[in-house]
N, C-alpha and C. Protein backbone atom coordinates (compact mmCIF):
# COMPACT_ATOMS: atom_id res chain seq x y z
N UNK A 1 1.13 -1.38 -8.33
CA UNK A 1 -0.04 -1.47 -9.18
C UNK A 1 -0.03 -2.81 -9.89
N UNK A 2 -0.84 -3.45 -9.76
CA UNK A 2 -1.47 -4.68 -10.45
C UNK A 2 -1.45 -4.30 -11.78
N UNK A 3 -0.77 -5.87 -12.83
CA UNK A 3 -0.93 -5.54 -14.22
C UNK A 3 -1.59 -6.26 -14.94
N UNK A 4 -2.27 -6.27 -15.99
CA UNK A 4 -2.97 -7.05 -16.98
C UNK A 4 -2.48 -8.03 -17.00
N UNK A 5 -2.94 -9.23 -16.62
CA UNK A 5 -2.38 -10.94 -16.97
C UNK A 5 -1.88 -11.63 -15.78
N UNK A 6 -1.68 -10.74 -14.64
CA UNK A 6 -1.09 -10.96 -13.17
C UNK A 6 -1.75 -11.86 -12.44
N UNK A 7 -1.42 -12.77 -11.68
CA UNK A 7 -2.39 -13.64 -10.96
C UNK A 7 -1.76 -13.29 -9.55
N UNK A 8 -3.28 -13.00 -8.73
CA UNK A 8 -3.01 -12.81 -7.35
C UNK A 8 -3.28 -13.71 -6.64
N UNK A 9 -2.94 -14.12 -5.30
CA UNK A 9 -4.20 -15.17 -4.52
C UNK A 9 -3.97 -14.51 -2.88
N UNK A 10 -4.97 -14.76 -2.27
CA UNK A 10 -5.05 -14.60 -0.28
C UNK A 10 -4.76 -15.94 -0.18
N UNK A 11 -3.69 -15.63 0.63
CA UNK A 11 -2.73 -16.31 1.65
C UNK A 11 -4.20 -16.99 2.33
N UNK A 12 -4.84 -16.37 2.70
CA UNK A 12 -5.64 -16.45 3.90
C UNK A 12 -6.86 -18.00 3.90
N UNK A 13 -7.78 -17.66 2.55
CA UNK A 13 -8.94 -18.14 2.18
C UNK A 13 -8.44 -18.60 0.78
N UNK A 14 -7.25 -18.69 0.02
CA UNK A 14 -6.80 -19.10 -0.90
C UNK A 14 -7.64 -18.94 -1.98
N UNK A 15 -8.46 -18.15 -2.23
CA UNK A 15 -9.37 -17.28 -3.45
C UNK A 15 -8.11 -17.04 -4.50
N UNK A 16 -7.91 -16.65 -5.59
CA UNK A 16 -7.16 -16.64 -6.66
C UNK A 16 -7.74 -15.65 -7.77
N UNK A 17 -7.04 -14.71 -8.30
CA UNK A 17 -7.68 -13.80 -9.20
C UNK A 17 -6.73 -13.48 -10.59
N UNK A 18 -7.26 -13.54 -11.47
CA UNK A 18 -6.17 -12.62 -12.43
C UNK A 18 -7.05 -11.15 -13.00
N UNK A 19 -5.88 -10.37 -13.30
CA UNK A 19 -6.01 -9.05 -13.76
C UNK A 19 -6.67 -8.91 -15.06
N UNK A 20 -7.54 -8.35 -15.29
CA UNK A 20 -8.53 -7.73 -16.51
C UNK A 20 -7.94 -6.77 -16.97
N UNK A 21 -8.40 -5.68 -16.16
CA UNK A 21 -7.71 -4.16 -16.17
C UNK A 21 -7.33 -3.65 -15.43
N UNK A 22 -6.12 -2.87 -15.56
CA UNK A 22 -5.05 -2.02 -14.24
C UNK A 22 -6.08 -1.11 -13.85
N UNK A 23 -5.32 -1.00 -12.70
CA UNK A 23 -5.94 -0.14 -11.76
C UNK A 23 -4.89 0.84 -11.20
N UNK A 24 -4.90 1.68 -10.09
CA UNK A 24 -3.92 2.16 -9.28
C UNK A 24 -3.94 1.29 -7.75
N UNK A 25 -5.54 0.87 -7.56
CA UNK A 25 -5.55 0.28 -6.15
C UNK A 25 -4.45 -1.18 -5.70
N UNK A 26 -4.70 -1.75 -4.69
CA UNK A 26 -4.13 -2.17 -4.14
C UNK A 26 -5.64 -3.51 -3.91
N UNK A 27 -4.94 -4.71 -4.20
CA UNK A 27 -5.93 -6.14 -4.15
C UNK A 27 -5.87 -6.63 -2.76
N UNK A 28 -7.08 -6.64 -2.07
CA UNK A 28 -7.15 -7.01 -0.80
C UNK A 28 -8.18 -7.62 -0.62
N UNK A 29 -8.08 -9.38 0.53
CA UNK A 29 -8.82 -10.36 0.63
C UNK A 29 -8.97 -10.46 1.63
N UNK A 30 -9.72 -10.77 2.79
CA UNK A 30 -9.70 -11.10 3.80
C UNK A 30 -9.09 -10.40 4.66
N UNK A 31 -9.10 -8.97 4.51
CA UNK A 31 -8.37 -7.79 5.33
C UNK A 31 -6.68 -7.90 4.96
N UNK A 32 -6.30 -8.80 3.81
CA UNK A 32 -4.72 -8.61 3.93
C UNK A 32 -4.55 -8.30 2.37
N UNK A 33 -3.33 -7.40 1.77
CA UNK A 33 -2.78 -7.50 0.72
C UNK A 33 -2.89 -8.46 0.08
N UNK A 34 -3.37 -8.96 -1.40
CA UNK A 34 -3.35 -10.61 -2.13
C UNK A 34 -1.59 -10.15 -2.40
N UNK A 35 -1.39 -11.64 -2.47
CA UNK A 35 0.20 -11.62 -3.29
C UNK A 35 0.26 -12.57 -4.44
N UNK A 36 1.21 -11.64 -4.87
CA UNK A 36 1.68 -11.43 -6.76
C UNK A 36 2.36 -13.23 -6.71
N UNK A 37 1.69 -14.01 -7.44
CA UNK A 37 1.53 -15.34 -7.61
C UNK A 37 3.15 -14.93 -8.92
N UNK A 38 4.15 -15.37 -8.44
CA UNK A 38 5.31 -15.34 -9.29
C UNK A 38 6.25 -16.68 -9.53
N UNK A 39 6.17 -17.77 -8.80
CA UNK A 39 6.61 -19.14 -8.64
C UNK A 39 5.62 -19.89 -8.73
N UNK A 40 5.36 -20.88 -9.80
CA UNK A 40 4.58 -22.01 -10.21
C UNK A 40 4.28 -22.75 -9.15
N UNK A 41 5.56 -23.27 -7.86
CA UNK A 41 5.50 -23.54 -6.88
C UNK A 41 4.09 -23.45 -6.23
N UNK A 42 3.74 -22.16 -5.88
CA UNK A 42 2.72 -21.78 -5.37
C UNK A 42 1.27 -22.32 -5.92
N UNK A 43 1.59 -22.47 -6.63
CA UNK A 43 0.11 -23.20 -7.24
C UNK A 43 -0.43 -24.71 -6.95
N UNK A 44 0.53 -25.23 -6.42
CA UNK A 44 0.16 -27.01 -5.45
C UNK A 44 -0.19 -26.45 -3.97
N UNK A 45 0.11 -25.11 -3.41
CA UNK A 45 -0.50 -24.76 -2.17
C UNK A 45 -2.01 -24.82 -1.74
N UNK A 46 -2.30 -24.41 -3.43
CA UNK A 46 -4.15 -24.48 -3.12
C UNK A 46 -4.60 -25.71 -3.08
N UNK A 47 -5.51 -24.96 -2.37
CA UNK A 47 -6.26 -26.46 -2.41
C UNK A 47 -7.46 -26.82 -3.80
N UNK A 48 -8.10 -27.69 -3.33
CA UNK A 48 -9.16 -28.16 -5.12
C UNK A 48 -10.07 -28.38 -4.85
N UNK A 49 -10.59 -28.11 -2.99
CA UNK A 49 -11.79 -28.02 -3.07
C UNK A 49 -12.53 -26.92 -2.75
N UNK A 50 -12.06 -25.79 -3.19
CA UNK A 50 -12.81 -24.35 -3.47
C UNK A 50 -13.40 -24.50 -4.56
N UNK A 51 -14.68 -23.69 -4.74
CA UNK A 51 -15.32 -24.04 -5.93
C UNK A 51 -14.68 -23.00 -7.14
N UNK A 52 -14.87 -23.38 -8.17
CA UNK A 52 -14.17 -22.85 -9.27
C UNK A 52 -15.19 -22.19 -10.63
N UNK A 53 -15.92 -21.11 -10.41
CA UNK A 53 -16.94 -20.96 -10.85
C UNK A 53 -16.53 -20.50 -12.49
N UNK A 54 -18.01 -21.10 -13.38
CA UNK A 54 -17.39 -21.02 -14.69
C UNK A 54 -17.32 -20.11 -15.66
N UNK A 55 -15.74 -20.09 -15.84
CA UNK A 55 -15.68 -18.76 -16.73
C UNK A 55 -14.99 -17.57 -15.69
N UNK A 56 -15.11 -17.94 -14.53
CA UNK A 56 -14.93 -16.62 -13.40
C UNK A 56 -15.59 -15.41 -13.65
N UNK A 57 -15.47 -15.41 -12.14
CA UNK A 57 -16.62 -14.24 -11.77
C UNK A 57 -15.87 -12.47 -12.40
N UNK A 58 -16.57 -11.75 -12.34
CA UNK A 58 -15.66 -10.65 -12.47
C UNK A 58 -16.07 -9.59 -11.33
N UNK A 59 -15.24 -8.45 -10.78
CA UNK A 59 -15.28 -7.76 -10.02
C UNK A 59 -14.64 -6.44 -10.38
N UNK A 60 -14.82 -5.40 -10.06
CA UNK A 60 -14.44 -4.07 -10.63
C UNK A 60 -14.51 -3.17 -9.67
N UNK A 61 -13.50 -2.24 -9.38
CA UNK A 61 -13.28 -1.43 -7.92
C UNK A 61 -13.87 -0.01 -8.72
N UNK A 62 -14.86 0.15 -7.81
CA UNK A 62 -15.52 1.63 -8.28
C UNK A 62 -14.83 2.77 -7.80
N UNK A 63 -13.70 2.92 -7.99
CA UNK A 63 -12.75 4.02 -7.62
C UNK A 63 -12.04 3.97 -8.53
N UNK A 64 -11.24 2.85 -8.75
CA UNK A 64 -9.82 3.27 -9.82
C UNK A 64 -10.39 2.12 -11.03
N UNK A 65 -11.44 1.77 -11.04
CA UNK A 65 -12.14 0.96 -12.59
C UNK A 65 -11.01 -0.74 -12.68
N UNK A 66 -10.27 -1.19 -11.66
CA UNK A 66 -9.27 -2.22 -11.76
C UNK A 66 -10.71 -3.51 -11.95
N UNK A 67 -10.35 -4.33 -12.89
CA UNK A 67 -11.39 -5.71 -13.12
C UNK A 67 -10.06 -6.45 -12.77
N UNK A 68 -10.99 -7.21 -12.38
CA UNK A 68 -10.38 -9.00 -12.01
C UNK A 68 -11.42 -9.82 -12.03
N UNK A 69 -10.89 -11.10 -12.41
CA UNK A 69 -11.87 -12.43 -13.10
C UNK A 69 -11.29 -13.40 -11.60
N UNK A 70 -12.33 -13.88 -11.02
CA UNK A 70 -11.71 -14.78 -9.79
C UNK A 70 -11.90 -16.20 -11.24
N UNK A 71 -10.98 -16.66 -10.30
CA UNK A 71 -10.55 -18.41 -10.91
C UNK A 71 -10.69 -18.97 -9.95
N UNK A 72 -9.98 -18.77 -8.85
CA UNK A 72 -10.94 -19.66 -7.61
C UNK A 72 -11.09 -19.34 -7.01
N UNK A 73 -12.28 -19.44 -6.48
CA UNK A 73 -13.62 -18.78 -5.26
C UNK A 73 -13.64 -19.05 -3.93
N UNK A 74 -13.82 -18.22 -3.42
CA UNK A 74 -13.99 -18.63 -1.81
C UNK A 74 -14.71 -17.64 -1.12
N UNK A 75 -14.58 -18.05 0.45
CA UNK A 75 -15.40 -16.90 0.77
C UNK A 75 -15.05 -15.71 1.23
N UNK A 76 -13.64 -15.39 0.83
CA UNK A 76 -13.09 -14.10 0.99
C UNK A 76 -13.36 -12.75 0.87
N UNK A 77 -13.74 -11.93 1.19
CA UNK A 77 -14.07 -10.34 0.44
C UNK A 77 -13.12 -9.81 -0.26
N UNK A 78 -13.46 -9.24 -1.58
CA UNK A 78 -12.62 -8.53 -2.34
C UNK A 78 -12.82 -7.53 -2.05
N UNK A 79 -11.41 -6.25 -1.89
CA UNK A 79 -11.43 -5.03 -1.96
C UNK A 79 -10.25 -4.26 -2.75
N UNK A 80 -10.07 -3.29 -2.34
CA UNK A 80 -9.62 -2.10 -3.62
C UNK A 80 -9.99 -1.14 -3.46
N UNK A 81 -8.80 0.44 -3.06
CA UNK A 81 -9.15 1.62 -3.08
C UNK A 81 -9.93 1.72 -1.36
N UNK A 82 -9.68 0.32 -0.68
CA UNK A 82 -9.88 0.44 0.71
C UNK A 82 -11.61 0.02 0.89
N UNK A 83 -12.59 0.11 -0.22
CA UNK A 83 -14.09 -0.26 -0.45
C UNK A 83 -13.82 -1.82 -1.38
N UNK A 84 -14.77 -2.27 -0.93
CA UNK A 84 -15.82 -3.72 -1.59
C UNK A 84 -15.76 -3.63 -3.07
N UNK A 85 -15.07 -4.64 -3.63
CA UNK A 85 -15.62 -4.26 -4.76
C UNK A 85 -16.74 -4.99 -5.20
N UNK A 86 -16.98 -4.30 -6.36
CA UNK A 86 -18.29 -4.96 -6.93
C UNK A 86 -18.21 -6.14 -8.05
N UNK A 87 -19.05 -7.24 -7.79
CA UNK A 87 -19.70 -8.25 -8.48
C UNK A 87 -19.98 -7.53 -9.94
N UNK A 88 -20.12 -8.11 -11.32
CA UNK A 88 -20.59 -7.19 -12.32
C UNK A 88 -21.35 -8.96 -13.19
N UNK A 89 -21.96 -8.59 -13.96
CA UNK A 89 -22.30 -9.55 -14.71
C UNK A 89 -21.85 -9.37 -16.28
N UNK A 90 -20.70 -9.80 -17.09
CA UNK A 90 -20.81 -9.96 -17.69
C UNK A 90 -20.97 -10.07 -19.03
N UNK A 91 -21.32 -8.95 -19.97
CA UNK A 91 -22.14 -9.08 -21.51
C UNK A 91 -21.35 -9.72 -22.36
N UNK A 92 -22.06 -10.47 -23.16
CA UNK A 92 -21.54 -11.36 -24.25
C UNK A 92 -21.98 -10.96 -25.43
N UNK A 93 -20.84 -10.28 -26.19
CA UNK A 93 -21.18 -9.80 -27.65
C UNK A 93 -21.23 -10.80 -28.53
């Protein structure tokens, strides 16, 4: 289970996410498991010309309620709980 503050990324399409809120699901990009970003190392792998949208996007798995904020974007599919998750917009109190 993914935890609050966790940064994931796909191997694949190099998309990048951190954790909002836990979930029970399982973070999946491009048909593969994301992996648990744990060595700083890993962070000169990406590349800098994915776009980096502002503020990051947020996404929320309509099964187990898990949010994640992408930091960097690509054209990967997010999933969770094995379904798409969803795009959300937002509110600013």
């Amino acid at each position: 289970m993914a935890k609050k503050g966790q940064t994931y990324f796909c191997e694949i399409c190099k998309q990048k996410v951190v954790v909002e809120e836990e979930g029970f699901g399982v973070l999946v990009c491009c048909g593969k498991e994301m992996s648990l970003v744990g060595v700083k190392g890993m962070m000169a792998t990406w590349t800098t010309a994915v776009h980096k949208p502002d503020g990051g996007a947020i996404f929320v798995c309509n099964v187990c309620k898990q949010k994640i904020r992408v930091v960097v974007e690509s054209t990967g599919k997010l999933e969770c709980c094995g379904q798409k998750m969803q795009r959300v917009e937002e509110r600013i109190s």
